[in-house]
Protein backbone atom coordinates (compact mmCIF):
# COMPACT_ATOMS: atom_id res chain seq x y z
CA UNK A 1 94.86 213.90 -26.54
CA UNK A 2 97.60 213.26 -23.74
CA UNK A 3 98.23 217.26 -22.35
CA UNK A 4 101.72 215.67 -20.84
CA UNK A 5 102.57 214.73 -24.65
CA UNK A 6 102.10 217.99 -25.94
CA UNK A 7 104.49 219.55 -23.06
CA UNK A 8 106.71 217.13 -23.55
CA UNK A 9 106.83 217.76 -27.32
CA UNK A 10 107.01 222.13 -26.64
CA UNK A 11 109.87 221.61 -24.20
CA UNK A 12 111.86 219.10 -26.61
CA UNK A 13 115.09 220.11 -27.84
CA UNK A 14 115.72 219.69 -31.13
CA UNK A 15 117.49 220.58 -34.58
CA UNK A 16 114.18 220.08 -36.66
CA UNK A 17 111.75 222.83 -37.02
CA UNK A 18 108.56 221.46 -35.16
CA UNK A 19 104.97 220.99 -36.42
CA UNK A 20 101.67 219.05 -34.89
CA UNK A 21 99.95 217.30 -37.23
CA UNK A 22 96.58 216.56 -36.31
CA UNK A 23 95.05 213.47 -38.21
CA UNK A 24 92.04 210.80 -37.81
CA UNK A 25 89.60 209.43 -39.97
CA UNK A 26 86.53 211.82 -41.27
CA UNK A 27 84.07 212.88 -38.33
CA UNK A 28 85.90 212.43 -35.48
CA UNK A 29 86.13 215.72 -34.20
CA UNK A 30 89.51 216.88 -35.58
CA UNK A 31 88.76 220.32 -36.29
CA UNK A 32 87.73 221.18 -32.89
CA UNK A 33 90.65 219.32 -31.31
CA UNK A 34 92.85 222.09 -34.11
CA UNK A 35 91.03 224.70 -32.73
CA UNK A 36 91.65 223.70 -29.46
CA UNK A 37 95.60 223.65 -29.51
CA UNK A 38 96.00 226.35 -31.67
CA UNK A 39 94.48 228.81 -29.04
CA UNK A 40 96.47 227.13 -26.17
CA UNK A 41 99.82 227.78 -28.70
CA UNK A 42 98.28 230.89 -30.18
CA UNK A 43 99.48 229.49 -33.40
CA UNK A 44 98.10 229.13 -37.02
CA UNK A 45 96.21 225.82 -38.36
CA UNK A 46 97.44 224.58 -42.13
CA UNK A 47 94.68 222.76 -43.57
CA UNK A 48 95.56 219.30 -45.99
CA UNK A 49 92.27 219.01 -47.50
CA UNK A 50 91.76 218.69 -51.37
CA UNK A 51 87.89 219.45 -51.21
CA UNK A 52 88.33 222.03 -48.47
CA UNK A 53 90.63 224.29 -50.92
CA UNK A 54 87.43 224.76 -52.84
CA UNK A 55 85.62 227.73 -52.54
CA UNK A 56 81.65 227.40 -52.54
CA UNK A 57 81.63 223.77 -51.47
CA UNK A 58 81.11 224.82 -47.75
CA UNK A 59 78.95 222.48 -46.30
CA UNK A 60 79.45 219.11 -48.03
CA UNK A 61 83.11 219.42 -47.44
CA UNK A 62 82.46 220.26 -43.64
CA UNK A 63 84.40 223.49 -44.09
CA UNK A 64 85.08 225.52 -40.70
CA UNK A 65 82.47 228.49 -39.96
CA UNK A 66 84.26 232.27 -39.38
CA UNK A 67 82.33 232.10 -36.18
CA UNK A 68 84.66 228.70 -35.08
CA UNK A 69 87.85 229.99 -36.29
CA UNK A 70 87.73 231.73 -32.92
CA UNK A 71 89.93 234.43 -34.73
CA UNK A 72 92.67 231.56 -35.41
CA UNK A 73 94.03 232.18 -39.05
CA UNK A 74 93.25 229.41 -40.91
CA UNK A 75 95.90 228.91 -44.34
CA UNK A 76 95.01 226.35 -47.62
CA UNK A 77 91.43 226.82 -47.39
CA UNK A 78 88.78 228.61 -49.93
CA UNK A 79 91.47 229.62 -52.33
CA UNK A 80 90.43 228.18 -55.68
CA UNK A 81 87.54 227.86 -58.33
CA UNK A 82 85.79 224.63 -58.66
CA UNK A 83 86.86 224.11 -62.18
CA UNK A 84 90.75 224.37 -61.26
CA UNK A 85 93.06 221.33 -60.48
CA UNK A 86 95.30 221.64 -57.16
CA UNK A 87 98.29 218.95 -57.39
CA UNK A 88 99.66 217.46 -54.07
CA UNK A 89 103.03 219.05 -55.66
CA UNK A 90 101.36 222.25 -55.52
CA UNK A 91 100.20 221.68 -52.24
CA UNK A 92 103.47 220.36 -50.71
CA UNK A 93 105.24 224.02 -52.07
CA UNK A 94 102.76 226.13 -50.10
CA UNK A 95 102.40 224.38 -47.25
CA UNK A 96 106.35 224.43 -46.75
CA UNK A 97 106.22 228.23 -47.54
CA UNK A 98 103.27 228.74 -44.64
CA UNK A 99 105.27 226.45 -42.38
CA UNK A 100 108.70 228.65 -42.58
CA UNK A 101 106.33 231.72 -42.31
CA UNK A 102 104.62 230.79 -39.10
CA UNK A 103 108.19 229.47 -37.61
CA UNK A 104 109.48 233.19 -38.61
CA UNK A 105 106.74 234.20 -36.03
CA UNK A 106 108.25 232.06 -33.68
CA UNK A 107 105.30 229.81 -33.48
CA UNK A 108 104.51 226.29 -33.89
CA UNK A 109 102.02 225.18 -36.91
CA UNK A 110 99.20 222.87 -36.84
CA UNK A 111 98.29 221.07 -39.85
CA UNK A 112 94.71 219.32 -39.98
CA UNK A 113 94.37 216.81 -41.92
CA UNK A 114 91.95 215.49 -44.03
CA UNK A 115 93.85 214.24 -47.62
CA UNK A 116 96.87 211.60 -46.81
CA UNK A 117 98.36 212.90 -49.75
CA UNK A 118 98.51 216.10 -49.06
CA UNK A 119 99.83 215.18 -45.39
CA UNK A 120 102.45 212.52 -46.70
CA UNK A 121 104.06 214.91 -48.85
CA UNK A 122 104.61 217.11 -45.70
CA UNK A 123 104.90 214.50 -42.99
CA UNK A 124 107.64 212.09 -44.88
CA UNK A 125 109.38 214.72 -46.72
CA UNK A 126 108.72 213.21 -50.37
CA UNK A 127 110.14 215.20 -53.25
CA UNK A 128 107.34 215.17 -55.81
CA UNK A 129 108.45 216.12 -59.38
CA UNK A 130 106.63 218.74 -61.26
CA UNK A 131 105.21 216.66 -64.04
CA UNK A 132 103.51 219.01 -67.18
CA UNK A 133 99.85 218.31 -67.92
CA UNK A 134 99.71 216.26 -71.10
CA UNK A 135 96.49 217.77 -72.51
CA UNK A 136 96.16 215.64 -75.64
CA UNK A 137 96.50 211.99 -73.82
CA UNK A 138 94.33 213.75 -70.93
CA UNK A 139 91.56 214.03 -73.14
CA UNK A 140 92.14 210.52 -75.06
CA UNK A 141 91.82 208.78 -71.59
CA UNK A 142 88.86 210.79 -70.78
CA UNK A 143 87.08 209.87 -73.65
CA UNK A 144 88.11 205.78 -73.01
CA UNK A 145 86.42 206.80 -69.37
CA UNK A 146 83.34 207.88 -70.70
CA UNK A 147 83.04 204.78 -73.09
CA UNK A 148 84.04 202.49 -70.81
CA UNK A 149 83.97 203.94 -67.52
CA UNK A 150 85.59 204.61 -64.25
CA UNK A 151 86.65 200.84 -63.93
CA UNK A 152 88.47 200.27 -67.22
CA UNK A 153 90.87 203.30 -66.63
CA UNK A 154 91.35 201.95 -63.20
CA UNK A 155 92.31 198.69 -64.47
CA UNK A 156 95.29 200.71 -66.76
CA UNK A 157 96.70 202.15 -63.89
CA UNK A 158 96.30 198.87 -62.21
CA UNK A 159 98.33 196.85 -64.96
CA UNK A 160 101.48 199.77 -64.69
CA UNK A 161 101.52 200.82 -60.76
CA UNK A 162 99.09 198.17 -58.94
CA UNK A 163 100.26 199.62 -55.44
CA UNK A 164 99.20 203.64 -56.31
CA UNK A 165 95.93 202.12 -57.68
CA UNK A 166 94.97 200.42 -54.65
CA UNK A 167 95.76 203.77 -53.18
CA UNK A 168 92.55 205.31 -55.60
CA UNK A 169 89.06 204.66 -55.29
CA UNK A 170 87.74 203.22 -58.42
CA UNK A 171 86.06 206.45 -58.99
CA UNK A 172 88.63 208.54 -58.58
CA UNK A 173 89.26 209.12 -62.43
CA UNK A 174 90.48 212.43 -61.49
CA UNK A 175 94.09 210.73 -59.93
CA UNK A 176 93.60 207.73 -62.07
CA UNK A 177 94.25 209.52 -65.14
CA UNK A 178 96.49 211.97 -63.79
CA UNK A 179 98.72 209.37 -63.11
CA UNK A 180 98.55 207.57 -66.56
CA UNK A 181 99.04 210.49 -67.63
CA UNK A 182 102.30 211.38 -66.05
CA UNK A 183 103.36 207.18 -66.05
CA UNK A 184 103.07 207.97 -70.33
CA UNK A 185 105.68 210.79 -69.66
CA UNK A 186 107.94 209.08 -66.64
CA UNK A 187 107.36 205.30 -67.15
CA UNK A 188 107.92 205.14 -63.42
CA UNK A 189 105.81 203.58 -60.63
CA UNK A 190 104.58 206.30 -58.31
CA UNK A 191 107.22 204.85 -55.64
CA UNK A 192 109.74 205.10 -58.43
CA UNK A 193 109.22 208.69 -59.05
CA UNK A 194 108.21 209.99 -55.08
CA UNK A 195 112.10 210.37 -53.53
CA UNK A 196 111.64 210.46 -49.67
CA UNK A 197 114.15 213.10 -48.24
CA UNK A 198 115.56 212.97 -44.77
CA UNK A 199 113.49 214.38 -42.33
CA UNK A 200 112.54 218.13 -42.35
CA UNK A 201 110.81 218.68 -39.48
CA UNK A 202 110.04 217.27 -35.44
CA UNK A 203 106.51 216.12 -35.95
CA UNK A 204 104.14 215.45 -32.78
CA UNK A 205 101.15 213.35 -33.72
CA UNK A 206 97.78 213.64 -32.62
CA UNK A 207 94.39 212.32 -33.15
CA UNK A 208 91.06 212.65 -31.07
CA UNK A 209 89.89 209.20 -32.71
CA UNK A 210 89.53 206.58 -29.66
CA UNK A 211 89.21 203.63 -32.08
CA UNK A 212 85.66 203.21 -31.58
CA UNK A 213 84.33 202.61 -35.38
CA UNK A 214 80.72 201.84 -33.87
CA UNK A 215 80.75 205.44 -32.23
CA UNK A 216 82.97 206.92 -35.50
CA UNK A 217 79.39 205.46 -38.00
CA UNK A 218 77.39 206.88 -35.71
CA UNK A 219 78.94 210.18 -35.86
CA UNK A 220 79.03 210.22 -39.55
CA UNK A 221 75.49 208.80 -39.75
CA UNK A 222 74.29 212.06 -37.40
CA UNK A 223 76.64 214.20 -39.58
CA UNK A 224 75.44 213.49 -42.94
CA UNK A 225 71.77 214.45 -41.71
CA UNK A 226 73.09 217.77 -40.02
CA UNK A 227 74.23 218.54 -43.40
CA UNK A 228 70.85 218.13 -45.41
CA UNK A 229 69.20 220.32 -42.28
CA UNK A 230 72.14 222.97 -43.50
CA UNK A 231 70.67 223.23 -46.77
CA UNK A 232 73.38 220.49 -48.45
CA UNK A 233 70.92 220.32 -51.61
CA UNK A 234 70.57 223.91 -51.97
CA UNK A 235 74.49 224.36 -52.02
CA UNK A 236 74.94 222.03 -54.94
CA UNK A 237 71.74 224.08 -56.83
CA UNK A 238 73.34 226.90 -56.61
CA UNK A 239 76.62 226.15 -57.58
CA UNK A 240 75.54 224.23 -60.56
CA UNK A 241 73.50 227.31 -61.51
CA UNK A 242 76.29 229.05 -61.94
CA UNK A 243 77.42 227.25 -64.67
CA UNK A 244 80.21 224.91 -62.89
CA UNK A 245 80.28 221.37 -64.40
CA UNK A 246 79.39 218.43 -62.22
CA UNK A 247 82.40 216.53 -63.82
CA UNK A 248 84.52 219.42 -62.21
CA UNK A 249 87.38 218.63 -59.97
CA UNK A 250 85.91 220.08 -56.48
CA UNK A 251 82.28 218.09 -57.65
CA UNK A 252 83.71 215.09 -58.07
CA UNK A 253 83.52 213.82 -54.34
CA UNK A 254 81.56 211.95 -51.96
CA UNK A 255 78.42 213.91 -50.55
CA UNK A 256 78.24 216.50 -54.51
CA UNK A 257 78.71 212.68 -55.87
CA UNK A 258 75.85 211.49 -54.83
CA UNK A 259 73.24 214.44 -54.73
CA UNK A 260 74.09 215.48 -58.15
CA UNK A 261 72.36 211.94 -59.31
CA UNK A 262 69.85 212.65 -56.89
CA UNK A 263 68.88 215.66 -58.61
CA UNK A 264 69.54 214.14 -62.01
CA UNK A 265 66.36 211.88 -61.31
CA UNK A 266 68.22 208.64 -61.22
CA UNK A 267 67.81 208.04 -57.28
CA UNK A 268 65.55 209.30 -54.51
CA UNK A 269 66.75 211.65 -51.87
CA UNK A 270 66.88 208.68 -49.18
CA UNK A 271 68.61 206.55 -51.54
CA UNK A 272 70.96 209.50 -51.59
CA UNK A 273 71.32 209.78 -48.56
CA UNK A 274 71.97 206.09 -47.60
CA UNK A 275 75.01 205.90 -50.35
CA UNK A 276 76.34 209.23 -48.90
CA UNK A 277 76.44 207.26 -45.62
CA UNK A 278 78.04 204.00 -46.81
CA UNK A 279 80.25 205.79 -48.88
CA UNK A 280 81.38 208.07 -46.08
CA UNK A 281 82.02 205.05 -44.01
CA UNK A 282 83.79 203.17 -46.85
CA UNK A 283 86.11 206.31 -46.98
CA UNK A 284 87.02 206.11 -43.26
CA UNK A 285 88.15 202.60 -43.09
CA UNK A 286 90.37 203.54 -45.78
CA UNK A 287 91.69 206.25 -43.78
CA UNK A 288 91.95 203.92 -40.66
CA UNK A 289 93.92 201.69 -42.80
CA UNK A 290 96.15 204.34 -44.20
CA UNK A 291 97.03 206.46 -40.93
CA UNK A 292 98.44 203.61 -38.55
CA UNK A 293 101.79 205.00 -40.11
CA UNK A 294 101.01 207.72 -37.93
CA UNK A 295 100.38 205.41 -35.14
CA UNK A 296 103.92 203.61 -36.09
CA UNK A 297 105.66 207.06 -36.13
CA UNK A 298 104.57 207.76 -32.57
């Protein structure tokens, strides 16, 4: 981070309520860089993660320790059951609630980010739509899912919005069918239906990534096998001993992904751990793809 940026940004003049939005691709140190201006600002820190809103998944999700909050209030984090869906409509209401609150304080939020959804919806201003769960046509494409699998739904949503899909990981059957289910209502494109606003707020843009993806693989390489020292099997034990689903919408993620067939017997633990690893990395090209808007906005 540039410190002359961040002054420059404070002593700006402008209209727009301000926010920093901290962003960068997993593993590349953006919590502590949070932590870091939020105690120079003595502000609050938003999170925009859709794992991190989970409570009990702790250590696959990376979630921050009460000991490196360094008495920073953290918002949007450890709020809801495993078994509950979070929509980035949802998301985009609270955040903007938090955001007026911690203005009203005269102070300037940080958002972390983790889930470009989540941060788009605050970052461009998009108005989202609430769109109804359709339960019935839910559970008709879920049933196509499990006969056919992840693919063939992904290959619906392909055929009707081709850009959102590309979007989705193939696996992602949680947003795939969410959004078939809402194109069944809408019959509009996901660009059709998101309405960008004009601006709502001054943003200042940072990330701690230095564009070294040798260094960034390495990091999540030494990451993921901090996490199995932390007791990353034990966490998923003992939340599936208490009677949570691993088809659940916190579960179904990389690193619960992954272990959960581990423990099923259908892979060994290394195997696990090597497709936590590639799929970890797979993630954060995605995200290196998907935040040089950020770059662009700078």
């Amino acid at each position: 981070m540039n410190p002359e940026n961040l002054e420059n940004f404070l002593n700006k003049k402008t209209k727009l309520p301000k926010i920093i939005i901290i962003y960068g691709p997993t593993a590349c140190w953006k919590t502590a860089l949070s932590i870091d201006i939020a105690r120079k600002l003595e502000t609050e820190i938003i999170w925009a993660d859709s794992r991190q809103i989970y409570k009990l998944l702790d250590i696959g999700t990376g979630k921050i320790k009460e000991e490196e909050k360094k008495w920073i209030k953290h918002h949007m984090i450890d709020f809801l059951n495993i078994d509950e869906e979070y929509s980035v409509w949802e998301y985009k209401k609270e955040a903007e609630r938090l955001i007026l609150e911690i203005h009203n304080k005269w102070k300037i939020p940080v958002i972390c980010w983790w889930t470009w959804l989540y941060l788009d919806s605050i970052a461009f201003n998009f108005d989202i739509p609430e769109i109804k769960p359709d339960w019935v046509y839910r559970e008709e494409l879920e049933k196509i899912r499990l006969e056919k699998w992840n693919e063939f739904i992904w290959k619906m949503l392909e055929k009707i919005d081709s850009e959102y899909a590309n979007e989705l990981e193939i696996n992602n059957h949680r947003y795939v069918i969410r959004w078939l289910e809402i194109f069944s209502q809408t019959w509009k494109s996901k660009k059709e239906l998101k309405k960008k606003l004009p601006p709502k707020y001054d943003i200042l843009f940072i990330t701690p990534y230095d564009w070294d993806r040798q260094k960034l693989y390495s990091r999540i390489n030494s990451r993921i096998e901090e996490m199995f020292s932390e007791w990353l099997l034990e966490e998923v034990n003992n939340i599936l001993a208490k009677w949570y689903s691993k088809t659940d919408f916190g579960l179904n993620t990389i690193w619960y992904k992954e272990i959960i067939t581990y423990l099923e017997w259908n892979i060994t633990i290394e195997e696990s751990k090597d497709l936590i690893k590639q799929h970890n990395r797979n993630y954060a090209k995605r995200q290196l793809t998907w935040f040089r808007k950020y770059e662009n906005y700078k």
